[in-house]
ModelCIF file with pLDDT and N, C-alpha, C, O atoms, coordinates in Angstrom:
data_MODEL
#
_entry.id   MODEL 
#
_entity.id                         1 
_entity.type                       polymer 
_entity.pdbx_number_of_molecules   1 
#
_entity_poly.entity_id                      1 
_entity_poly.type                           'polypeptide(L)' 
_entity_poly.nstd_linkage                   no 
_entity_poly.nstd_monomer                   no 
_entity_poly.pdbx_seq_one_letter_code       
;(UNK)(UNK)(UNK)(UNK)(UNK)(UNK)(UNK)(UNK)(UNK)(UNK)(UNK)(UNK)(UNK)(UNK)(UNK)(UNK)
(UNK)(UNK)(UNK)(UNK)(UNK)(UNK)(UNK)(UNK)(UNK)(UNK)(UNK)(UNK)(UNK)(UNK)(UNK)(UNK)
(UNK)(UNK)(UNK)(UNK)(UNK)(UNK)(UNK)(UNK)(UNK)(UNK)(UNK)(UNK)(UNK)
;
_entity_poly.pdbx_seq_one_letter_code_can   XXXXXXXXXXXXXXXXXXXXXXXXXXXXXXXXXXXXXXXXXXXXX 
_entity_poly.pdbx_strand_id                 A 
#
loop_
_entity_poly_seq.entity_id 
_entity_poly_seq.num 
_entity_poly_seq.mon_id 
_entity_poly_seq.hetero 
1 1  UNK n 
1 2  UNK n 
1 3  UNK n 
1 4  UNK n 
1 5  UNK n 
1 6  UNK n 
1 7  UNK n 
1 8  UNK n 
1 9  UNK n 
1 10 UNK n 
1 11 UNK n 
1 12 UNK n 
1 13 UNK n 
1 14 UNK n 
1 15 UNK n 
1 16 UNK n 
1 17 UNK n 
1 18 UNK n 
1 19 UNK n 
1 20 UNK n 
1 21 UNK n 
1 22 UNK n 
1 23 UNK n 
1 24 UNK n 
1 25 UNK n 
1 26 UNK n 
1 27 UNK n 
1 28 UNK n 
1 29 UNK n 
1 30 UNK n 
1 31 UNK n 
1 32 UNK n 
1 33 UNK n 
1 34 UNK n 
1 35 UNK n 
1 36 UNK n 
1 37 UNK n 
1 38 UNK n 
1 39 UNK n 
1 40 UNK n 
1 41 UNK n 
1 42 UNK n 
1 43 UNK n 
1 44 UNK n 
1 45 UNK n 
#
_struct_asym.id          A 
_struct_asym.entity_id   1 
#
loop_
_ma_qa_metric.id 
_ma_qa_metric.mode 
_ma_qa_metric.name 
_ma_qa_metric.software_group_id 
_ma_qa_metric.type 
1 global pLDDT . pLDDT 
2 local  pLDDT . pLDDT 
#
_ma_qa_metric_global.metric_id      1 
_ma_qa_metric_global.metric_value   95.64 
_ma_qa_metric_global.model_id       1 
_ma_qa_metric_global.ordinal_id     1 
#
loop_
_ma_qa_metric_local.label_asym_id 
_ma_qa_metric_local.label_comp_id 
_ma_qa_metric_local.label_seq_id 
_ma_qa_metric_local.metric_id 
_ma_qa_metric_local.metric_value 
_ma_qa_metric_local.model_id 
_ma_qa_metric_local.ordinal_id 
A UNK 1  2 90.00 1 1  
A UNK 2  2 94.00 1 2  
A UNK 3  2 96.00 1 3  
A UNK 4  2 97.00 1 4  
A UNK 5  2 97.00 1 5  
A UNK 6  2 98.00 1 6  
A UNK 7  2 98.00 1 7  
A UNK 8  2 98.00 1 8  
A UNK 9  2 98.00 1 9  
A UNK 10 2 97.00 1 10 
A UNK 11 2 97.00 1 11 
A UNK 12 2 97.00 1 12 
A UNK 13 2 96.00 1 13 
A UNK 14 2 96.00 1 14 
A UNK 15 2 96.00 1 15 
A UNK 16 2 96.00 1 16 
A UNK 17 2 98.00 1 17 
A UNK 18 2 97.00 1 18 
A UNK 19 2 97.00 1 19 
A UNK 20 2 95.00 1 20 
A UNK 21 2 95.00 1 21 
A UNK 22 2 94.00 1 22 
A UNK 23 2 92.00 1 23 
A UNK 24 2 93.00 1 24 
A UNK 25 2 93.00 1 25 
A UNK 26 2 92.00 1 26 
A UNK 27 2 93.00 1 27 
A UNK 28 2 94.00 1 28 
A UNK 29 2 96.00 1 29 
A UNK 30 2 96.00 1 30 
A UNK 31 2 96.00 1 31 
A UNK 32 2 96.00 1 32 
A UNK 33 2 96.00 1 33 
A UNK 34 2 96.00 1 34 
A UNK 35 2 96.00 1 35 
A UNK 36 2 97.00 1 36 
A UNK 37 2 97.00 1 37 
A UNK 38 2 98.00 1 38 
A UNK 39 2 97.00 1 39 
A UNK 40 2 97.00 1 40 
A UNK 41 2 96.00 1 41 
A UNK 42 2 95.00 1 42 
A UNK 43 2 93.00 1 43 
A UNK 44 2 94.00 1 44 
A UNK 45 2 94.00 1 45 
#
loop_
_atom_site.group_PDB 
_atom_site.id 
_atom_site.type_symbol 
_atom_site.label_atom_id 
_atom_site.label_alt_id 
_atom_site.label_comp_id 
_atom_site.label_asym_id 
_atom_site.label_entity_id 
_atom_site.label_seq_id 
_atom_site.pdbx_PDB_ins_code 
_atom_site.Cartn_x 
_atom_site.Cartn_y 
_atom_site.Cartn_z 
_atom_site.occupancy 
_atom_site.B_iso_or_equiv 
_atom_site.pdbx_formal_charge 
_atom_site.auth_seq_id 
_atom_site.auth_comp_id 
_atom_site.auth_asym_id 
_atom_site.auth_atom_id 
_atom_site.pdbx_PDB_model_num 
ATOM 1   N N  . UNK A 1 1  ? -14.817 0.187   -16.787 1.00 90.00 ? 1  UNK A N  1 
ATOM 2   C CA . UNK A 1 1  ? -14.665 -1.270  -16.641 1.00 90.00 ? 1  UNK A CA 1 
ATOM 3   C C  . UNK A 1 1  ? -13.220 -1.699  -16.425 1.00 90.00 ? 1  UNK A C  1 
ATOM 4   O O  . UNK A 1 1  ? -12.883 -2.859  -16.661 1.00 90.00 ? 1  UNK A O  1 
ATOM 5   N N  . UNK A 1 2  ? -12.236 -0.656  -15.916 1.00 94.00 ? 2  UNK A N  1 
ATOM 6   C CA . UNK A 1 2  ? -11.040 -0.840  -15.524 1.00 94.00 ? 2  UNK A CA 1 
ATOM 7   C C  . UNK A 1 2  ? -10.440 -0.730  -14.299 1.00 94.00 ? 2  UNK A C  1 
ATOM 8   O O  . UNK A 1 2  ? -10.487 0.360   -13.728 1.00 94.00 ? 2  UNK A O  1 
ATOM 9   N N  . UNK A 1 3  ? -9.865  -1.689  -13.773 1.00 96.00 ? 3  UNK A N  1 
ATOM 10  C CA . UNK A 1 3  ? -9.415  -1.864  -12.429 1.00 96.00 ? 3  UNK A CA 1 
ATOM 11  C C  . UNK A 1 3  ? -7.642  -1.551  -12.421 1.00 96.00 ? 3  UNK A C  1 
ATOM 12  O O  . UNK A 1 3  ? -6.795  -1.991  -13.199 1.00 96.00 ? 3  UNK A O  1 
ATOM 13  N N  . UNK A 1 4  ? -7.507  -0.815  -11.473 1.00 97.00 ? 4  UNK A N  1 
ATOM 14  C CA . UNK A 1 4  ? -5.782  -0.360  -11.856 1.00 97.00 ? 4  UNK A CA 1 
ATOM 15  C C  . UNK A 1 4  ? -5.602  -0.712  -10.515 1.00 97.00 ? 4  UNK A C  1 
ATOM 16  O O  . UNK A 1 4  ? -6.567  -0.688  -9.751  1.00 97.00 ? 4  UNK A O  1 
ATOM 17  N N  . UNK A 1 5  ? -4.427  -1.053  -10.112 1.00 97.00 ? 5  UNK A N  1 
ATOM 18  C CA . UNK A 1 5  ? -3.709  -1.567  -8.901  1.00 97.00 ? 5  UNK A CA 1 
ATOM 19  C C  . UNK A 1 5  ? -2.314  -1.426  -8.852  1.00 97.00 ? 5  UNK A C  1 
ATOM 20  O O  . UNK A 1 5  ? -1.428  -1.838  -9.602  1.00 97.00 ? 5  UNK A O  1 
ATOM 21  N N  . UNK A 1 6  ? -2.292  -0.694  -7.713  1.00 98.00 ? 6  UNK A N  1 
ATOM 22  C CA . UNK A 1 6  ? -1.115  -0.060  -7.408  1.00 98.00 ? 6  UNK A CA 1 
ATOM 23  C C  . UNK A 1 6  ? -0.344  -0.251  -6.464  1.00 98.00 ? 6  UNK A C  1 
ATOM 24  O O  . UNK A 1 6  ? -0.645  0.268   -5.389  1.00 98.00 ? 6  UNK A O  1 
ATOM 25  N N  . UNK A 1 7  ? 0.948   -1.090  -6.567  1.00 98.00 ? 7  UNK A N  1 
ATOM 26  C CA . UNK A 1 7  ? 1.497   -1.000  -4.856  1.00 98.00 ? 7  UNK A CA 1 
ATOM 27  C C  . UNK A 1 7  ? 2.957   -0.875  -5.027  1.00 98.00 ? 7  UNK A C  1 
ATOM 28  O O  . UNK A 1 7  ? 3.719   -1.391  -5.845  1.00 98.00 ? 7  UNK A O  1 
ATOM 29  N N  . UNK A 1 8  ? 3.146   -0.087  -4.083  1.00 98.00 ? 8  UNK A N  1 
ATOM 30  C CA . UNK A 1 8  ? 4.540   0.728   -3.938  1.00 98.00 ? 8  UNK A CA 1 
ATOM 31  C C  . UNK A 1 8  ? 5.300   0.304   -2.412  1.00 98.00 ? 8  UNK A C  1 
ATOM 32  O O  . UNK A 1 8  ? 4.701   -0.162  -1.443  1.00 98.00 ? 8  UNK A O  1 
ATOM 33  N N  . UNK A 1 9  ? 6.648   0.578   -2.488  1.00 98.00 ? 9  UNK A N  1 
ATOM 34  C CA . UNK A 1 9  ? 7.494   -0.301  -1.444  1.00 98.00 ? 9  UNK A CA 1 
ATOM 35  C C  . UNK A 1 9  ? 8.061   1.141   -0.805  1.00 98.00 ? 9  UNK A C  1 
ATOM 36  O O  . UNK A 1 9  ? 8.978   1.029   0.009   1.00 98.00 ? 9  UNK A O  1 
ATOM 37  N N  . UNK A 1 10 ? 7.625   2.354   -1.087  1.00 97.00 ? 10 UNK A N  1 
ATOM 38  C CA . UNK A 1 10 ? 7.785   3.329   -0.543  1.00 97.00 ? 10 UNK A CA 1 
ATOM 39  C C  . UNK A 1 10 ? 9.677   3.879   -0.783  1.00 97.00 ? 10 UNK A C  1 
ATOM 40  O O  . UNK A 1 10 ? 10.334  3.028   -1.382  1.00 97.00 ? 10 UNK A O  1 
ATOM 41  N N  . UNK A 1 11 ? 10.366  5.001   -0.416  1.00 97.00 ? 11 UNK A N  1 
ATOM 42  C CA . UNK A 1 11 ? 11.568  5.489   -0.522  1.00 97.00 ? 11 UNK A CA 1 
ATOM 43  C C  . UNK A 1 11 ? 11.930  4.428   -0.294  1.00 97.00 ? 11 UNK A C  1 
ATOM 44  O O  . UNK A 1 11 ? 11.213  3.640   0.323   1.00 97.00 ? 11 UNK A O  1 
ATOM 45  N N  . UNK A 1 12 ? 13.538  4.009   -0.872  1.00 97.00 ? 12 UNK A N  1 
ATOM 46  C CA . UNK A 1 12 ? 14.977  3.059   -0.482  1.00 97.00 ? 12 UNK A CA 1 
ATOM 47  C C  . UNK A 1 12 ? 15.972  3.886   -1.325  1.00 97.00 ? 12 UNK A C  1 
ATOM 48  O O  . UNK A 1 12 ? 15.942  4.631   -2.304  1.00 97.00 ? 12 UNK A O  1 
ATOM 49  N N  . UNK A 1 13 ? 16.841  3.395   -0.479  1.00 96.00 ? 13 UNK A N  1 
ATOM 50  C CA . UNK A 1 13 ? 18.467  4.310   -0.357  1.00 96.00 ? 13 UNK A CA 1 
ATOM 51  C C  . UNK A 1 13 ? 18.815  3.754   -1.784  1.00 96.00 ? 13 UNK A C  1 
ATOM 52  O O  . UNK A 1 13 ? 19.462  4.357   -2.640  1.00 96.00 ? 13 UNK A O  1 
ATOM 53  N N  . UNK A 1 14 ? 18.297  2.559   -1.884  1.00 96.00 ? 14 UNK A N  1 
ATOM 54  C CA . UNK A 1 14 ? 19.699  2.216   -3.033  1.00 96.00 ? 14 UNK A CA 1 
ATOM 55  C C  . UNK A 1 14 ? 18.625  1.670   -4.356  1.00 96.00 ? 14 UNK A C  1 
ATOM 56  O O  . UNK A 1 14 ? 17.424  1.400   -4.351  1.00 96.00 ? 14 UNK A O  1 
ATOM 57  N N  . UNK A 1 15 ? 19.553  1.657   -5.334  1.00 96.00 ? 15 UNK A N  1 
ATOM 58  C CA . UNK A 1 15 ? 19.094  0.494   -6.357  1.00 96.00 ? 15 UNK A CA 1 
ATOM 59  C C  . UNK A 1 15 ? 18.786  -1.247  -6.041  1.00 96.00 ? 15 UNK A C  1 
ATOM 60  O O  . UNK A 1 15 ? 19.539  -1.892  -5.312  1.00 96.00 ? 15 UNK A O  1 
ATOM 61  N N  . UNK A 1 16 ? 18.119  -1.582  -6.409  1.00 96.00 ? 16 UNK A N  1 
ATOM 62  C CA . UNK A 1 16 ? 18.235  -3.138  -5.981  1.00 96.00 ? 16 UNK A CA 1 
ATOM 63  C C  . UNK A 1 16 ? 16.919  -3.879  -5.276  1.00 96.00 ? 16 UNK A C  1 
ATOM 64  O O  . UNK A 1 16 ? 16.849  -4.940  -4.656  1.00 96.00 ? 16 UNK A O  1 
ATOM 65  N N  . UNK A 1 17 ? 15.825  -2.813  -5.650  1.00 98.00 ? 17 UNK A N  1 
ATOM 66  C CA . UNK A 1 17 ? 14.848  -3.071  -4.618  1.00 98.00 ? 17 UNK A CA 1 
ATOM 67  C C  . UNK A 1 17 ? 13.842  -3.161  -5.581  1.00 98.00 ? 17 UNK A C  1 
ATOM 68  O O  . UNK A 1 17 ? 13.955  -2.117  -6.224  1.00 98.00 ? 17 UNK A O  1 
ATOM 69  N N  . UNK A 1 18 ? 12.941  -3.798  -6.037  1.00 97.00 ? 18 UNK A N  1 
ATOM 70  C CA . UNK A 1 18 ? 11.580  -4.330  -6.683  1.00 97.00 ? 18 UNK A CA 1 
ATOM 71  C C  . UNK A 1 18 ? 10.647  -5.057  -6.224  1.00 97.00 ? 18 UNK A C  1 
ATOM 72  O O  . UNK A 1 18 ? 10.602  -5.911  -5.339  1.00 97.00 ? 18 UNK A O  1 
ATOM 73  N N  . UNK A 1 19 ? 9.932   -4.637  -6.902  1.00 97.00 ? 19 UNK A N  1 
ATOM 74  C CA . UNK A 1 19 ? 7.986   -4.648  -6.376  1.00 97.00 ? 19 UNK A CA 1 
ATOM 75  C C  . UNK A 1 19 ? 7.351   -5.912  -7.409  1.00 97.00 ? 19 UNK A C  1 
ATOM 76  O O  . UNK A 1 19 ? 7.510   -5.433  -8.532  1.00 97.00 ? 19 UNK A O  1 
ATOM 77  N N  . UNK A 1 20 ? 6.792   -7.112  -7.557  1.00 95.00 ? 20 UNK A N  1 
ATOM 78  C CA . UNK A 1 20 ? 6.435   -7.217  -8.958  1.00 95.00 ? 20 UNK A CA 1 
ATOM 79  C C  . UNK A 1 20 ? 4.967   -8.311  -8.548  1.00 95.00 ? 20 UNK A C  1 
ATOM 80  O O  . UNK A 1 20 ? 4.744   -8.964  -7.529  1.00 95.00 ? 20 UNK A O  1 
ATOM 81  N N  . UNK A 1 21 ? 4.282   -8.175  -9.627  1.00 95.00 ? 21 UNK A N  1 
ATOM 82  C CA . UNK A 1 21 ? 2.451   -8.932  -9.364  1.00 95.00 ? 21 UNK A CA 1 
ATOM 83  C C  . UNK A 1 21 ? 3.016   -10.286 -10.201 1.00 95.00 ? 21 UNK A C  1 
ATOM 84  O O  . UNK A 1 21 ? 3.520   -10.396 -11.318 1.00 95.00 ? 21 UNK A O  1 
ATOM 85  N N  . UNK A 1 22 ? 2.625   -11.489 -8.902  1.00 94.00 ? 22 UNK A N  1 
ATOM 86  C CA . UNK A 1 22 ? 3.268   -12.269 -9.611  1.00 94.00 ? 22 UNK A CA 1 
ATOM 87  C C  . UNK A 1 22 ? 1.912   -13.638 -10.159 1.00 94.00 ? 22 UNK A C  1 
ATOM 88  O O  . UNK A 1 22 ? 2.227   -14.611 -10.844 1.00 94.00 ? 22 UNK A O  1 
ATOM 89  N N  . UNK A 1 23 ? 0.576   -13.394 -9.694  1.00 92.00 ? 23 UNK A N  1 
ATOM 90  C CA . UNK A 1 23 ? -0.639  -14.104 -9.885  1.00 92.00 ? 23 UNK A CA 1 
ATOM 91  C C  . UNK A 1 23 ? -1.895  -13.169 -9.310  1.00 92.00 ? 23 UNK A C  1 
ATOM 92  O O  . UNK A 1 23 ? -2.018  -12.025 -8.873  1.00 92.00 ? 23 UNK A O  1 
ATOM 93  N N  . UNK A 1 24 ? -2.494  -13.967 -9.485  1.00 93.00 ? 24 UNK A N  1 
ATOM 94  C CA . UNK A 1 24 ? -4.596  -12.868 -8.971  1.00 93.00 ? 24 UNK A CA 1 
ATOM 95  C C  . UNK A 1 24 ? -4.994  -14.232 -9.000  1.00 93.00 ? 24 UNK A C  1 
ATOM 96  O O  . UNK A 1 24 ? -4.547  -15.254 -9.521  1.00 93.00 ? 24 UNK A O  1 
ATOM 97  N N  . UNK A 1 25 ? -6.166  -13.884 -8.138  1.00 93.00 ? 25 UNK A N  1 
ATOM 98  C CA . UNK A 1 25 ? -7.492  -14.789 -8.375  1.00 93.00 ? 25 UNK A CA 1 
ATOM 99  C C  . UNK A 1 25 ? -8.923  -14.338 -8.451  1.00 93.00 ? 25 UNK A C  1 
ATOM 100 O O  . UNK A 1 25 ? -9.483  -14.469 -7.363  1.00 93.00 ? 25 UNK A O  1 
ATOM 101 N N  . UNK A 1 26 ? -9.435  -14.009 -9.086  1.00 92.00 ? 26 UNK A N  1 
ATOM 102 C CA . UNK A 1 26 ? -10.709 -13.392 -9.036  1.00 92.00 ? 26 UNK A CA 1 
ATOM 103 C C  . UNK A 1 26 ? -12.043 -14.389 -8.122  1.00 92.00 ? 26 UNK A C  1 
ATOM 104 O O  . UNK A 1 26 ? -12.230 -15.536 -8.526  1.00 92.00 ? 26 UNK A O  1 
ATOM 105 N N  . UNK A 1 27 ? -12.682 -13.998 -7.226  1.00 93.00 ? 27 UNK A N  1 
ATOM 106 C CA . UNK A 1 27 ? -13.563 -14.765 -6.076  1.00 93.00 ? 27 UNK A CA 1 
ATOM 107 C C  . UNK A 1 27 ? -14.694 -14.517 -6.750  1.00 93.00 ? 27 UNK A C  1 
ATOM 108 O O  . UNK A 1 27 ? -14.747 -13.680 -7.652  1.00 93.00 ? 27 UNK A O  1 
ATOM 109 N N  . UNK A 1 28 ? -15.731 -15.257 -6.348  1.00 94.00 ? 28 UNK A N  1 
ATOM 110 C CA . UNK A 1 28 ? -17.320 -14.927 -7.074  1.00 94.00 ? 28 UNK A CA 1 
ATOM 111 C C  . UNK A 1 28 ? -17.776 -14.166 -5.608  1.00 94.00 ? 28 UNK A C  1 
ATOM 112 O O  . UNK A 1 28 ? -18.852 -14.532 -5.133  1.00 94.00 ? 28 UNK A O  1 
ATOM 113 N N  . UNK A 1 29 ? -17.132 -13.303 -5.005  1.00 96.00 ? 29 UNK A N  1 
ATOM 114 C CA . UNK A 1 29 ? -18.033 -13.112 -4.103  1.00 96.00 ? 29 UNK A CA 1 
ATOM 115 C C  . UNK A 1 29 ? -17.513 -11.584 -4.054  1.00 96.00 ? 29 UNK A C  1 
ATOM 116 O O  . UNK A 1 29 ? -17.610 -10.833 -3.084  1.00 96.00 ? 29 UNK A O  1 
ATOM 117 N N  . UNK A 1 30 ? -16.764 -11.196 -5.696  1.00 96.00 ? 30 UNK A N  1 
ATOM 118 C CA . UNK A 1 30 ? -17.210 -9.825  -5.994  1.00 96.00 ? 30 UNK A CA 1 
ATOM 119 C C  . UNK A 1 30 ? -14.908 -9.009  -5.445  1.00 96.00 ? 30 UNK A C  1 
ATOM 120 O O  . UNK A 1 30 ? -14.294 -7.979  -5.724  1.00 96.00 ? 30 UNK A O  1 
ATOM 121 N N  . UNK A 1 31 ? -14.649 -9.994  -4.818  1.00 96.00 ? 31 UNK A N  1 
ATOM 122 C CA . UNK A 1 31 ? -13.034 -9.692  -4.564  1.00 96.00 ? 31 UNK A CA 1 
ATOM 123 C C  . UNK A 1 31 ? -12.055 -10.196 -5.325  1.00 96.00 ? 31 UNK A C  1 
ATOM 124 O O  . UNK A 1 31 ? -12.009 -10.932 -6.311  1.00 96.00 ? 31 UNK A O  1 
ATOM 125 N N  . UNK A 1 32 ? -11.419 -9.735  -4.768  1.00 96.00 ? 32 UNK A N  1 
ATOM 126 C CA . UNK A 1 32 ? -9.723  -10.392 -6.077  1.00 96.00 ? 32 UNK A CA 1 
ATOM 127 C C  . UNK A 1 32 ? -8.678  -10.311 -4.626  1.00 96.00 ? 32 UNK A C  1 
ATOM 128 O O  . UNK A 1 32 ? -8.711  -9.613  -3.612  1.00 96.00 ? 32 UNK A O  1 
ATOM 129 N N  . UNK A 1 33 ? -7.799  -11.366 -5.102  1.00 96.00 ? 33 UNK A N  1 
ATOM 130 C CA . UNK A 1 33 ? -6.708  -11.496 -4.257  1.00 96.00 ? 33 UNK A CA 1 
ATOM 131 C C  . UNK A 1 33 ? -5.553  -11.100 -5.389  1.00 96.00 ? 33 UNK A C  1 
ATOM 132 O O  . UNK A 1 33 ? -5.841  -11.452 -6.533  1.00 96.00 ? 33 UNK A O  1 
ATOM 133 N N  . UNK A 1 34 ? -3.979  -10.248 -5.173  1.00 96.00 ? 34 UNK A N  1 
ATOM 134 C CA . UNK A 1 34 ? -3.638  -10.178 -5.610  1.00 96.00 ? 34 UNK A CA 1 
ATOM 135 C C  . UNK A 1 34 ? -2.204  -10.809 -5.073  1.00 96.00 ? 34 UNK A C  1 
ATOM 136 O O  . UNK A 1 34 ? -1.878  -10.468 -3.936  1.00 96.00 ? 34 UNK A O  1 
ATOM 137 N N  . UNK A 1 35 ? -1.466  -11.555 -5.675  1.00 96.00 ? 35 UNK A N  1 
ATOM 138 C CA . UNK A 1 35 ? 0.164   -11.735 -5.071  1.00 96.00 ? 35 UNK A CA 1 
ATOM 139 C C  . UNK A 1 35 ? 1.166   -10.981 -5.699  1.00 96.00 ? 35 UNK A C  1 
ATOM 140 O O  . UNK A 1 35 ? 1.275   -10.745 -6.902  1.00 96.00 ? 35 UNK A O  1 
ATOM 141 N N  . UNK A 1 36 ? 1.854   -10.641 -4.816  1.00 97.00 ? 36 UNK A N  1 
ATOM 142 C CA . UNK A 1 36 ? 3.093   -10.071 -5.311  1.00 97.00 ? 36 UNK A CA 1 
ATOM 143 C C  . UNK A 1 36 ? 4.727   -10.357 -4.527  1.00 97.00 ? 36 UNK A C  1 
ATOM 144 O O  . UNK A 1 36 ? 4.797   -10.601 -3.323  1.00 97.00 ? 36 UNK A O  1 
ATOM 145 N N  . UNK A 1 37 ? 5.676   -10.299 -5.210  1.00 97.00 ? 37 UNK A N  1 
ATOM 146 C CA . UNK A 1 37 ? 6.670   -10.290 -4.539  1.00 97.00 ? 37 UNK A CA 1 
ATOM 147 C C  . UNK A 1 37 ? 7.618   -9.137  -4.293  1.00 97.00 ? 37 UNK A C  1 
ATOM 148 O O  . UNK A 1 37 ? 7.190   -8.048  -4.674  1.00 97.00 ? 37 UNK A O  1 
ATOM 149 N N  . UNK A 1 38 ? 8.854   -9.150  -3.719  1.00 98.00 ? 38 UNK A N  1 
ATOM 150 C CA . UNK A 1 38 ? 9.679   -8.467  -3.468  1.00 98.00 ? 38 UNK A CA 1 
ATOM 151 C C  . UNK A 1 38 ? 11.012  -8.666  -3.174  1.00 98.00 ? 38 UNK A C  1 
ATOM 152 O O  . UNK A 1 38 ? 11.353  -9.622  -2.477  1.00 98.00 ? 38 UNK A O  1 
ATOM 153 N N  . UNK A 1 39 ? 11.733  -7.950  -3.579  1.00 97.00 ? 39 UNK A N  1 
ATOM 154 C CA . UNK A 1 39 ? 13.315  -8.619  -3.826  1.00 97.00 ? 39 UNK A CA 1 
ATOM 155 C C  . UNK A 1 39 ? 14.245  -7.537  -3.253  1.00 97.00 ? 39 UNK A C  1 
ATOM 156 O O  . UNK A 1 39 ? 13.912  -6.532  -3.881  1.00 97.00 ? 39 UNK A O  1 
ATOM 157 N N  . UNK A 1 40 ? 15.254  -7.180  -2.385  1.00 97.00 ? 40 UNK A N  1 
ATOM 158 C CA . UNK A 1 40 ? 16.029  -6.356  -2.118  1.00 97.00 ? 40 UNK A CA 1 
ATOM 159 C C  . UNK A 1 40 ? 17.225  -6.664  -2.332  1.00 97.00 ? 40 UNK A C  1 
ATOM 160 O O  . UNK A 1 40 ? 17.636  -7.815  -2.184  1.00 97.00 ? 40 UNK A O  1 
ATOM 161 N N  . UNK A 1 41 ? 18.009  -5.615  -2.739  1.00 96.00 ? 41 UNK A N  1 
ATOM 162 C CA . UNK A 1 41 ? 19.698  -5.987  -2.397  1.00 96.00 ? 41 UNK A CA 1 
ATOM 163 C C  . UNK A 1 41 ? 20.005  -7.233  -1.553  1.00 96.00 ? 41 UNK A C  1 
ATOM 164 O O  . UNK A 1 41 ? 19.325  -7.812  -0.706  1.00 96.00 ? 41 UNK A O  1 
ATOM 165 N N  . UNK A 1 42 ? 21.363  -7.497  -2.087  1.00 95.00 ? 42 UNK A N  1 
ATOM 166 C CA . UNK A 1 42 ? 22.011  -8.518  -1.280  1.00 95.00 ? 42 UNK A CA 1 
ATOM 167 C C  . UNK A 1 42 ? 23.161  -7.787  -0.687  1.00 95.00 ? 42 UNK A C  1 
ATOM 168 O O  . UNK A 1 42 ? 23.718  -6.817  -1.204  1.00 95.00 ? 42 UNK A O  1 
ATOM 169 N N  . UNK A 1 43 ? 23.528  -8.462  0.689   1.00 93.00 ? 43 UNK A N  1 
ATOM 170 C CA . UNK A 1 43 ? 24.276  -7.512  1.275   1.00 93.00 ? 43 UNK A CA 1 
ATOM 171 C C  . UNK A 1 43 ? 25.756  -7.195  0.654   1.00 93.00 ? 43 UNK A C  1 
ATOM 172 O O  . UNK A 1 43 ? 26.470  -6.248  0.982   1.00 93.00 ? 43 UNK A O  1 
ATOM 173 N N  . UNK A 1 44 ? 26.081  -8.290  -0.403  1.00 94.00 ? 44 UNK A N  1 
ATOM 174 C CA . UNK A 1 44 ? 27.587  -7.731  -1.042  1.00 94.00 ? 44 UNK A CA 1 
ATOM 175 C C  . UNK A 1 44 ? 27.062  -7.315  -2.354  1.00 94.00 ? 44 UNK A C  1 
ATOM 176 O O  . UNK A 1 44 ? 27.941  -7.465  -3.203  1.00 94.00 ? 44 UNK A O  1 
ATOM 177 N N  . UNK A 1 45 ? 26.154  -6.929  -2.763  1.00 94.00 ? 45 UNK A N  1 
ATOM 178 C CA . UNK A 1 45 ? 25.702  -6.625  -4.281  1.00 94.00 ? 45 UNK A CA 1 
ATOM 179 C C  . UNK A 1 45 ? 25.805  -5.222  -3.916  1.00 94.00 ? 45 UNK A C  1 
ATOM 180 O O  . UNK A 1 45 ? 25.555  -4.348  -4.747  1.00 94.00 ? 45 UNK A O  1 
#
């Protein structure tokens, strides 16, 4: 009765790069939407 969800931003060169689930919605028609964001370096960081 457990749903695991996984999403990955694949190799990057540097530190500074994150993945994160930022809401869901569960549908009655058996789906889920999931949001997420993403944040990279800044170019003088």
């Amino acid at each position: 009765d457990v749903l695991y969800l996984v999403a990955t931003m694949g190799e990057k060169p540097t530190s500074g790069y994150e993945i994160t689930f930022v809401g869901y919605r569960e549908n009655q028609d058996h789906t889920m939407d999931v949001f997420l964001e993403t944040t990279e370096p800044a170019e003088d960081e």
